[in-house]
PDB file of N, CA and C in Angstrom:
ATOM      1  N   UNK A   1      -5.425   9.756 -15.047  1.00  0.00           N
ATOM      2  CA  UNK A   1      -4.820   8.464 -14.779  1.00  0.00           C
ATOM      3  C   UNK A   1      -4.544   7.777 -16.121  1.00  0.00           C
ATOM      4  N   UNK A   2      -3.210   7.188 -16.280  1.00  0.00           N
ATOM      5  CA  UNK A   2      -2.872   6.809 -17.812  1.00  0.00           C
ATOM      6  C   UNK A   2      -3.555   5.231 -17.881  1.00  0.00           C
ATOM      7  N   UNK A   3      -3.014   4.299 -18.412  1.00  0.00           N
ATOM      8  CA  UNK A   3      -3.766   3.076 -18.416  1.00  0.00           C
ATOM      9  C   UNK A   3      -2.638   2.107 -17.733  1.00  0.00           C
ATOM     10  N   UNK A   4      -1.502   2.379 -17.391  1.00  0.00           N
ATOM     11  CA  UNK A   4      -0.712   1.499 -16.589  1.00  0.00           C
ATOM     12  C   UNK A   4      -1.361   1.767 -15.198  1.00  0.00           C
ATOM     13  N   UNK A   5      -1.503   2.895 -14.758  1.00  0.00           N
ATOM     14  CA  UNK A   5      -2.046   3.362 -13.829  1.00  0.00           C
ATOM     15  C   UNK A   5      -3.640   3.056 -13.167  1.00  0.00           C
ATOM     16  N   UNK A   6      -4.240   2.769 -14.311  1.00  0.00           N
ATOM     17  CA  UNK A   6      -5.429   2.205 -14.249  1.00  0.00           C
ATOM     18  C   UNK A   6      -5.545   0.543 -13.935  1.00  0.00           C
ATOM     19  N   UNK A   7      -4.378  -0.183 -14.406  1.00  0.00           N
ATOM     20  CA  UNK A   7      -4.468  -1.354 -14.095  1.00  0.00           C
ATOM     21  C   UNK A   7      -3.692  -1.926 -12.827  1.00  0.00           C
ATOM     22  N   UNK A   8      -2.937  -1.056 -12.583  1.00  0.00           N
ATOM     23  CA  UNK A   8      -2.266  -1.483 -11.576  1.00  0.00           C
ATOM     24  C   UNK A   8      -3.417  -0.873 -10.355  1.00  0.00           C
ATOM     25  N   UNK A   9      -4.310   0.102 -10.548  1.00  0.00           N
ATOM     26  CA  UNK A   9      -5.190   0.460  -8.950  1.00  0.00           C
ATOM     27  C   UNK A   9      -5.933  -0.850  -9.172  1.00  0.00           C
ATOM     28  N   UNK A  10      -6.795  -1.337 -10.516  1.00  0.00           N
ATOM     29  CA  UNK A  10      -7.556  -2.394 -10.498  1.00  0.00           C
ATOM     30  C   UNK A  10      -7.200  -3.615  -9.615  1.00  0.00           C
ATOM     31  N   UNK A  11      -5.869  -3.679 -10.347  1.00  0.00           N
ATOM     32  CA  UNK A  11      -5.059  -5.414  -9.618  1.00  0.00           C
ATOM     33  C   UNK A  11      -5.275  -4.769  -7.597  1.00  0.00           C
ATOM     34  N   UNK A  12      -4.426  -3.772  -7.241  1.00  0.00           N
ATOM     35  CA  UNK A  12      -4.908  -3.418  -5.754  1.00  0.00           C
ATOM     36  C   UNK A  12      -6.548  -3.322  -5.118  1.00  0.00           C
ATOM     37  N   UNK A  13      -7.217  -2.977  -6.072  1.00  0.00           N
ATOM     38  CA  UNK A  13      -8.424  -3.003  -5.781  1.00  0.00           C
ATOM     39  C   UNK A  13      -8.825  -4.757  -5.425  1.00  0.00           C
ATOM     40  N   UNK A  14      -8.484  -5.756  -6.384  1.00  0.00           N
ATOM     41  CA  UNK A  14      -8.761  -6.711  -6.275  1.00  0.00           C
ATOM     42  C   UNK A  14      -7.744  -7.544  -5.263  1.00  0.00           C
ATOM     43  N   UNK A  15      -6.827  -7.142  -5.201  1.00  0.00           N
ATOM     44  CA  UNK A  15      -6.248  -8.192  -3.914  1.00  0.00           C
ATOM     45  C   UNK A  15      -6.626  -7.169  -2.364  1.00  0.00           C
ATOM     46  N   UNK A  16      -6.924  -5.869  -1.863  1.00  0.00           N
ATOM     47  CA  UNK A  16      -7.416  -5.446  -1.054  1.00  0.00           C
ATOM     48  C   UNK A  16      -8.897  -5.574  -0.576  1.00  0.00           C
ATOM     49  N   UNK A  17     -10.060  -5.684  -1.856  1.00  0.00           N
ATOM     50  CA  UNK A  17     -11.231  -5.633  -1.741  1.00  0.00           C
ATOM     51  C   UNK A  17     -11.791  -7.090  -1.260  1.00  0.00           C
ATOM     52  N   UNK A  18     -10.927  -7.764  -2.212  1.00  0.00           N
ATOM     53  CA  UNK A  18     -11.536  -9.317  -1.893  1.00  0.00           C
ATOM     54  C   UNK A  18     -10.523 -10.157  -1.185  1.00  0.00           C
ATOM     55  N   UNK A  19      -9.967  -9.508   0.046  1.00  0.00           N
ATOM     56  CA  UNK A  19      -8.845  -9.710   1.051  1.00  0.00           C
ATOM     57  C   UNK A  19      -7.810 -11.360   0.328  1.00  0.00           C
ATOM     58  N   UNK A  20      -7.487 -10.941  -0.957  1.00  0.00           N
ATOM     59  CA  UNK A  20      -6.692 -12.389  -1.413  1.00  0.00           C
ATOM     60  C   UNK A  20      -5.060 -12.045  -0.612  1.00  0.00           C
ATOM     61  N   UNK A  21      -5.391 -13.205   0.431  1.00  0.00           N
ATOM     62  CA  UNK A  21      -3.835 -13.272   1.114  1.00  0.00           C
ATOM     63  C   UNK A  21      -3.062 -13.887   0.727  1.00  0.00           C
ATOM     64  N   UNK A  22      -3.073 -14.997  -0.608  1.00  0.00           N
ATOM     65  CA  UNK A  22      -1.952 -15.517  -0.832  1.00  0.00           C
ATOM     66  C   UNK A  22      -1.350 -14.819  -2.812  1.00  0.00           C
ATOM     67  N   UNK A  23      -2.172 -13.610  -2.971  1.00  0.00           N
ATOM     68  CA  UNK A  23      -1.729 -13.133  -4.062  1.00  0.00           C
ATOM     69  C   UNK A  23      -1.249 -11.593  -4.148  1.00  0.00           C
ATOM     70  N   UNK A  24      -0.370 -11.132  -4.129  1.00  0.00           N
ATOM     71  CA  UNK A  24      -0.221  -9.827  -4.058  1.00  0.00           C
ATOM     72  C   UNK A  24      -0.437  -9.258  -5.891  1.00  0.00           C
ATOM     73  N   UNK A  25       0.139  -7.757  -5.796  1.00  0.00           N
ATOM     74  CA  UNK A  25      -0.804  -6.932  -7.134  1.00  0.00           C
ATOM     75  C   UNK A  25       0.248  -7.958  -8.392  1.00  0.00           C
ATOM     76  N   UNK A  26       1.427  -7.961  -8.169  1.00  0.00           N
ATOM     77  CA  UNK A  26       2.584  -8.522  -9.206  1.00  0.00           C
ATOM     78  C   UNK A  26       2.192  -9.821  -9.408  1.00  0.00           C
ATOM     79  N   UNK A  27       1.083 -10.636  -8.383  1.00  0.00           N
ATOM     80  CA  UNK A  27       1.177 -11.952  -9.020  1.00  0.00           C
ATOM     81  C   UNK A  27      -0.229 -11.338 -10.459  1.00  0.00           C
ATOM     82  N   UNK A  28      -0.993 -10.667 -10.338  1.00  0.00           N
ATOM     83  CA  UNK A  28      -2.081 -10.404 -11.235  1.00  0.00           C
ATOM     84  C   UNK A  28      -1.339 -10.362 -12.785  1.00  0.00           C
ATOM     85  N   UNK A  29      -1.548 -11.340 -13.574  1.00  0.00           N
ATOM     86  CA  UNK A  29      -1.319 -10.709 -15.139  1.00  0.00           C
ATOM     87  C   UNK A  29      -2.998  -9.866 -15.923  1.00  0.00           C
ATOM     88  N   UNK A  30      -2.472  -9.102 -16.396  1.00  0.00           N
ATOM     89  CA  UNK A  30      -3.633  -7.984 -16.975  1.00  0.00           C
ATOM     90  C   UNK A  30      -4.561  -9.265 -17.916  1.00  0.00           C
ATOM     91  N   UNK A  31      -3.507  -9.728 -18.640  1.00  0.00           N
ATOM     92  CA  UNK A  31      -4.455 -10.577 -19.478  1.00  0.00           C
ATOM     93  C   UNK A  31      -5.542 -11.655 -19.209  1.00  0.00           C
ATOM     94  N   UNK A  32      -4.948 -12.766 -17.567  1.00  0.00           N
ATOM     95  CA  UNK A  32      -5.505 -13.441 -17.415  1.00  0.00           C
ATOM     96  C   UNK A  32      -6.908 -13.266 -16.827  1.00  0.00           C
ATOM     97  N   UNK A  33      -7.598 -14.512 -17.398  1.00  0.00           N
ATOM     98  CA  UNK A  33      -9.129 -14.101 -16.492  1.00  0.00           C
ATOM     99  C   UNK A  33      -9.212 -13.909 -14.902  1.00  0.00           C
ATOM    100  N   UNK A  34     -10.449 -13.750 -14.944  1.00  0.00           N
ATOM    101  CA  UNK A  34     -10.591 -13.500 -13.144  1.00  0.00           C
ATOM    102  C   UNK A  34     -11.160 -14.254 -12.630  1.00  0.00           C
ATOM    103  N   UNK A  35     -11.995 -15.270 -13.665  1.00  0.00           N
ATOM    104  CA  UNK A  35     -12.813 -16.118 -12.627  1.00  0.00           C
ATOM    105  C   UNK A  35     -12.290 -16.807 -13.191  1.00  0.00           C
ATOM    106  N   UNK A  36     -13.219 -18.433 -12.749  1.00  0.00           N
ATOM    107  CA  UNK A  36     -12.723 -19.548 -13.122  1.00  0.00           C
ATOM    108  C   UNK A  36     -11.316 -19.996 -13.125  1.00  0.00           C
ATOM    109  N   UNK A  37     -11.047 -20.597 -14.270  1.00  0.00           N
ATOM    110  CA  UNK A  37      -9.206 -21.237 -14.146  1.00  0.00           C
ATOM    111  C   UNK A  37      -8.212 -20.098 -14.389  1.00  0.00           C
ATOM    112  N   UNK A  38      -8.801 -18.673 -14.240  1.00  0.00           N
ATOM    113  CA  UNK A  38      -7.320 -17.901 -14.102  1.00  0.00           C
ATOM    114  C   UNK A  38      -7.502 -17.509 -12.798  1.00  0.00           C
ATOM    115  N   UNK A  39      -8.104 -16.251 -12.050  1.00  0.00           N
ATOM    116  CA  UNK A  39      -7.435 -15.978 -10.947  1.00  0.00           C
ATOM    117  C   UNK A  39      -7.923 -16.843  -9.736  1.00  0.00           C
ATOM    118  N   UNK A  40      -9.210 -17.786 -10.679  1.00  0.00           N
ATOM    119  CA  UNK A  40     -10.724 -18.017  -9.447  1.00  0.00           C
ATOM    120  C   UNK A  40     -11.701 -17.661  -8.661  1.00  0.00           C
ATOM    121  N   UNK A  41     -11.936 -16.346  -9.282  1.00  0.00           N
ATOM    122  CA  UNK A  41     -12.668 -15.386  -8.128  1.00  0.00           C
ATOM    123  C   UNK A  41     -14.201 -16.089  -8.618  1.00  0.00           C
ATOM    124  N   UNK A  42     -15.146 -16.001  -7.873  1.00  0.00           N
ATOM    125  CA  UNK A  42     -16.330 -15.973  -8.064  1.00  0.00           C
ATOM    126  C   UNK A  42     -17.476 -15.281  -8.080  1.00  0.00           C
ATOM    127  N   UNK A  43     -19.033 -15.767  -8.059  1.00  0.00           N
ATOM    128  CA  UNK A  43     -19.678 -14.953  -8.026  1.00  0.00           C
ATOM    129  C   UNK A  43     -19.867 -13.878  -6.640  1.00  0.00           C
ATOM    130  N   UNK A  44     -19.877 -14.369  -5.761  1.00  0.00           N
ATOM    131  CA  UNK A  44     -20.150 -13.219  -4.481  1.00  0.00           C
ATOM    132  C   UNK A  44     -18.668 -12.364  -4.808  1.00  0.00           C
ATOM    133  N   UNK A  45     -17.034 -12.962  -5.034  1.00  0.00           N
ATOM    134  CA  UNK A  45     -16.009 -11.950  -5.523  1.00  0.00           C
ATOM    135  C   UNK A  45     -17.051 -10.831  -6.526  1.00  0.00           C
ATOM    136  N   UNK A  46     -17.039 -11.395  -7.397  1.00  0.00           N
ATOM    137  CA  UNK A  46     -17.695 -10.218  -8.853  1.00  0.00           C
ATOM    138  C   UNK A  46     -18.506  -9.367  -8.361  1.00  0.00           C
ATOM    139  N   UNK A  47     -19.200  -9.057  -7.197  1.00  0.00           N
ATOM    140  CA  UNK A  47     -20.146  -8.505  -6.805  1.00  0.00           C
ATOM    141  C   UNK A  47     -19.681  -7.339  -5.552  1.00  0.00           C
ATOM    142  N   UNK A  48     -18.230  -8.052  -5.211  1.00  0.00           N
ATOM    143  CA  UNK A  48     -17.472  -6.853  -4.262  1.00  0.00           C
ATOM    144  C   UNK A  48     -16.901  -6.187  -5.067  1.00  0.00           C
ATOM    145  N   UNK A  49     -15.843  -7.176  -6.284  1.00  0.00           N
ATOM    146  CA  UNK A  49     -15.157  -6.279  -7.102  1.00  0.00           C
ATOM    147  C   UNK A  49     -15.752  -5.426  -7.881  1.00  0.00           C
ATOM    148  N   UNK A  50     -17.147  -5.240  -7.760  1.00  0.00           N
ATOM    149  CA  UNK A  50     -18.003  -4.266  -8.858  1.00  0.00           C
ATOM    150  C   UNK A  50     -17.759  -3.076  -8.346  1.00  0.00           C
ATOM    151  N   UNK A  51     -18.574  -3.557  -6.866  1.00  0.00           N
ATOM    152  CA  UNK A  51     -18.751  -2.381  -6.172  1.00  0.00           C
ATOM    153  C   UNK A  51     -17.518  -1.702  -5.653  1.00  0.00           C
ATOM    154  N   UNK A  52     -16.170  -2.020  -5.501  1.00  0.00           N
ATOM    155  CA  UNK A  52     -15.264  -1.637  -4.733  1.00  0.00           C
ATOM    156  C   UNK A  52     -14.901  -0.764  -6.640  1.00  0.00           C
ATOM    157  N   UNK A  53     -14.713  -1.395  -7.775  1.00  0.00           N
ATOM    158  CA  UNK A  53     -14.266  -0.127  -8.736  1.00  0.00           C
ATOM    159  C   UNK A  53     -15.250   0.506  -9.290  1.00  0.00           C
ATOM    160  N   UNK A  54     -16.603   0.356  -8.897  1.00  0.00           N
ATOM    161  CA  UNK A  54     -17.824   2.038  -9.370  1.00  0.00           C
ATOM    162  C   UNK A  54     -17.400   2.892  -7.750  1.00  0.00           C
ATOM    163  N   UNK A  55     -17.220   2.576  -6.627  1.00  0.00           N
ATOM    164  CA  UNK A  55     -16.536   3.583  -5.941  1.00  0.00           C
ATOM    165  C   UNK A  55     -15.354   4.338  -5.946  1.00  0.00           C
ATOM    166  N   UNK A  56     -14.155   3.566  -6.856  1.00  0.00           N
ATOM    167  CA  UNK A  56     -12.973   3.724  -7.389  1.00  0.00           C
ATOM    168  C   UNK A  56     -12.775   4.916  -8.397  1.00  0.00           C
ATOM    169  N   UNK A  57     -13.597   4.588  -9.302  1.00  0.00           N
ATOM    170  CA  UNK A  57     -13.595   5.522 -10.359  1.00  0.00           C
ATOM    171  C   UNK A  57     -15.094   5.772 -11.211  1.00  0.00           C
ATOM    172  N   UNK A  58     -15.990   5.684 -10.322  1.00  0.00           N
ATOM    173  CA  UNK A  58     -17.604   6.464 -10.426  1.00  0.00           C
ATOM    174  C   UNK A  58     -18.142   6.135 -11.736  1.00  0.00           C
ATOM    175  N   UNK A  59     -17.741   4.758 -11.881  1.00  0.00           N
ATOM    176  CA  UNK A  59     -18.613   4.338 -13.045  1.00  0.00           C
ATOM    177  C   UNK A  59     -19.814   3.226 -12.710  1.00  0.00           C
ATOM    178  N   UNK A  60     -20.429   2.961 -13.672  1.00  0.00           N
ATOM    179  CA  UNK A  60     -21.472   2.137 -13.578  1.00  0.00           C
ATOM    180  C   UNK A  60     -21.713   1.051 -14.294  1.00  0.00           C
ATOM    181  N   UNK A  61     -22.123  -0.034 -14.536  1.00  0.00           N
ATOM    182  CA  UNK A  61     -22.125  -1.137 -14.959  1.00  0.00           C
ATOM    183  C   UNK A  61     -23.378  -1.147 -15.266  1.00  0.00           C
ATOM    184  N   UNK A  62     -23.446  -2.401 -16.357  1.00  0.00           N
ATOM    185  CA  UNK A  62     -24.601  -2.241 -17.246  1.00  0.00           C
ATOM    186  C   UNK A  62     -25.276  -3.735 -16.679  1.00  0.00           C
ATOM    187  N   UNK A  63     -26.640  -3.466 -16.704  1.00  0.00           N
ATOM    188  CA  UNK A  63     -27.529  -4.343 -15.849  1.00  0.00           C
ATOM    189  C   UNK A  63     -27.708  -5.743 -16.862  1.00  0.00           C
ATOM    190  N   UNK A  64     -27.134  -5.907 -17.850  1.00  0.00           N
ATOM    191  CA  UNK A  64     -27.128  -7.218 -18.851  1.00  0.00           C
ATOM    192  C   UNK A  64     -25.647  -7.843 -18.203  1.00  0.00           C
ATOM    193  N   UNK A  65     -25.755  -8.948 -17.794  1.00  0.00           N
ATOM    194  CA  UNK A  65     -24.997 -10.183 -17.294  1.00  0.00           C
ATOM    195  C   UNK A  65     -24.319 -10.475 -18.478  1.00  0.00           C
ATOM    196  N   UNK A  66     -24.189 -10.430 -19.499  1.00  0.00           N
ATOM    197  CA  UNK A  66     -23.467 -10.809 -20.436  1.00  0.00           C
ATOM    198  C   UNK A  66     -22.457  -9.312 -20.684  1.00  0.00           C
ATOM    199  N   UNK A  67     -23.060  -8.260 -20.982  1.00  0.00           N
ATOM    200  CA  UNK A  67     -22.386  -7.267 -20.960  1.00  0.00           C
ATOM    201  C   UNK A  67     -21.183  -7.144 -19.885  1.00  0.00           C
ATOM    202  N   UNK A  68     -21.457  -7.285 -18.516  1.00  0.00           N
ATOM    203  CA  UNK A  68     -20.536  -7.656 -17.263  1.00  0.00           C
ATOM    204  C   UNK A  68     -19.752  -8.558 -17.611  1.00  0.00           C
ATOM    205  N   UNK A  69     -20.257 -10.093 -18.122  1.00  0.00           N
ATOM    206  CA  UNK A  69     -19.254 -11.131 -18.014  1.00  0.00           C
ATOM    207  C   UNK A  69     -17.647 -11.088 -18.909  1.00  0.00           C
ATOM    208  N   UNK A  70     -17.926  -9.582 -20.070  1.00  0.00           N
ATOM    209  CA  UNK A  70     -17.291  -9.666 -21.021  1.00  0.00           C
ATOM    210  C   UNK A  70     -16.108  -8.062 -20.303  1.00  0.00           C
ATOM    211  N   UNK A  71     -17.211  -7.252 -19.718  1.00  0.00           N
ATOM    212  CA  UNK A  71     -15.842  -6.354 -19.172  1.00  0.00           C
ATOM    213  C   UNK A  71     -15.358  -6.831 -17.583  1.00  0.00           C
ATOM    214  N   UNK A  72     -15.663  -7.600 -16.763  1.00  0.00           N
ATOM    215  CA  UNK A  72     -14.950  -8.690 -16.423  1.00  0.00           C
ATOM    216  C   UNK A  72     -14.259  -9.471 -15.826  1.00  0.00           C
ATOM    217  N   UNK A  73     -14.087  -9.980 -17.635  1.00  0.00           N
ATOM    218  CA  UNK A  73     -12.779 -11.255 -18.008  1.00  0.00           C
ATOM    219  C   UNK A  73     -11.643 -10.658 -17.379  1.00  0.00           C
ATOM    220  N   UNK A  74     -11.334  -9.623 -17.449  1.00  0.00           N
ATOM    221  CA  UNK A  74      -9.397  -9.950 -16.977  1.00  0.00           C
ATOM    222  C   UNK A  74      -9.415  -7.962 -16.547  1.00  0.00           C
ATOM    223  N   UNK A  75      -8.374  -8.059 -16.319  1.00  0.00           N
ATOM    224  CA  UNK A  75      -7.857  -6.248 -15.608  1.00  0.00           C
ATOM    225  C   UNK A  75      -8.087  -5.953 -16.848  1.00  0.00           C
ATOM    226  N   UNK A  76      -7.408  -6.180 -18.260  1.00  0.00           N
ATOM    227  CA  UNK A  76      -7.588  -5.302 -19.611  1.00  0.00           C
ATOM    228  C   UNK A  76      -8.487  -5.294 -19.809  1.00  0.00           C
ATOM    229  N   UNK A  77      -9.202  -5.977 -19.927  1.00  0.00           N
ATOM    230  CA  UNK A  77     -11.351  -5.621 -19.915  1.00  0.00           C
ATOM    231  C   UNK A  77     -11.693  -5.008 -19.349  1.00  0.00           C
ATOM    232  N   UNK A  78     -11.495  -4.720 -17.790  1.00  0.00           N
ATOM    233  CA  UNK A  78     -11.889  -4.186 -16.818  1.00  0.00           C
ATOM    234  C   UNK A  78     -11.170  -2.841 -17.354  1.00  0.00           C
ATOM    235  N   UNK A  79     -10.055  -2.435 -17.366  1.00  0.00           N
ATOM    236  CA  UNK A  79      -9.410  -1.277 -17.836  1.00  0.00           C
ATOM    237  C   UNK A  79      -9.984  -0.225 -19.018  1.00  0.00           C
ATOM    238  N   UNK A  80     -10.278  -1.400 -20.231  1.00  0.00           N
ATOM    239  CA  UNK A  80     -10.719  -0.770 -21.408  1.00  0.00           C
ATOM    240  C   UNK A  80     -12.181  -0.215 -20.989  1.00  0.00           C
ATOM    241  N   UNK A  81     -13.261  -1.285 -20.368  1.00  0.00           N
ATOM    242  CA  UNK A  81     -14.053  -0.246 -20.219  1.00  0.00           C
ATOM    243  C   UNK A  81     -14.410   0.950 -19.222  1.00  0.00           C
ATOM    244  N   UNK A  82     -13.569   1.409 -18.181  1.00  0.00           N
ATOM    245  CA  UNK A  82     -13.235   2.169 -17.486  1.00  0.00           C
ATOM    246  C   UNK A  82     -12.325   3.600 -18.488  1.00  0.00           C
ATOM    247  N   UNK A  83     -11.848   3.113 -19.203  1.00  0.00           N
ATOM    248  CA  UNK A  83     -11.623   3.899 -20.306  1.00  0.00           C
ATOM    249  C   UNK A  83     -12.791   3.983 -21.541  1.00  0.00           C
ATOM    250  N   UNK A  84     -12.919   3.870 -21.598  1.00  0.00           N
ATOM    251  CA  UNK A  84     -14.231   3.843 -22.600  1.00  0.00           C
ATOM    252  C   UNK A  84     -15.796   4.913 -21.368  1.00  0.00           C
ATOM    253  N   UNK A  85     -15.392   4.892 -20.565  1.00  0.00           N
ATOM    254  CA  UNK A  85     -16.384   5.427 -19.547  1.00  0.00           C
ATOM    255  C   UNK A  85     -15.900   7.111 -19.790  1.00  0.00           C
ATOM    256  N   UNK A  86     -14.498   7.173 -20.299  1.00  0.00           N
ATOM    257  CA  UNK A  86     -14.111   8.235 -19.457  1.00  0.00           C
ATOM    258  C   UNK A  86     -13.605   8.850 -18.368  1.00  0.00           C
ATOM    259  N   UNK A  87     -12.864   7.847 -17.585  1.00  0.00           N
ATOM    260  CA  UNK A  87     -13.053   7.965 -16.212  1.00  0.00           C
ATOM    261  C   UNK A  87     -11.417   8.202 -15.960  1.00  0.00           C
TER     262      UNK A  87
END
């Protein structure tokens, strides 16, 4: 899977997993954040979207909350370290 490819399953992962009905994958920009004042997702979101991409692409997340808060911030965070996994 190349890395366009990787971000575009992410953005579907996140408007399918966390049933967002008023955003489809094209409204997602890679750059913007996910919580707070970019997409708004929250904490119980962060906790589906974990689990819906370690089933996605069989990675694992690191049990430091700060480590998480930083891969993340936005689809390119989320992307890079999914690449960085290997995956």
């Amino acid at each position: 899977m190349d890395r366009l490819q990787i971000e575009n399953k992410l953005k579907e992962i996140i408007v399918t997993s966390l049933d967002l009905e008023d955003i489809t994958v094209a409204d997602i920009e890679t750059d913007v954040p996910l919580f707070g004042e970019g997409l708004g997702l929250d904490s119980i979101d962060a906790l589906e979207l974990g689990m819906a991409v370690k089933k996605e692409f069989g990675i694992t997340f690191s049990s430091n909350p700060a480590d998480n808060k930083k891969i993340f911030h936005s689809v390119k965070s989320l992307a890079d370290y999914i690449e960085s996994q290997g995956k």
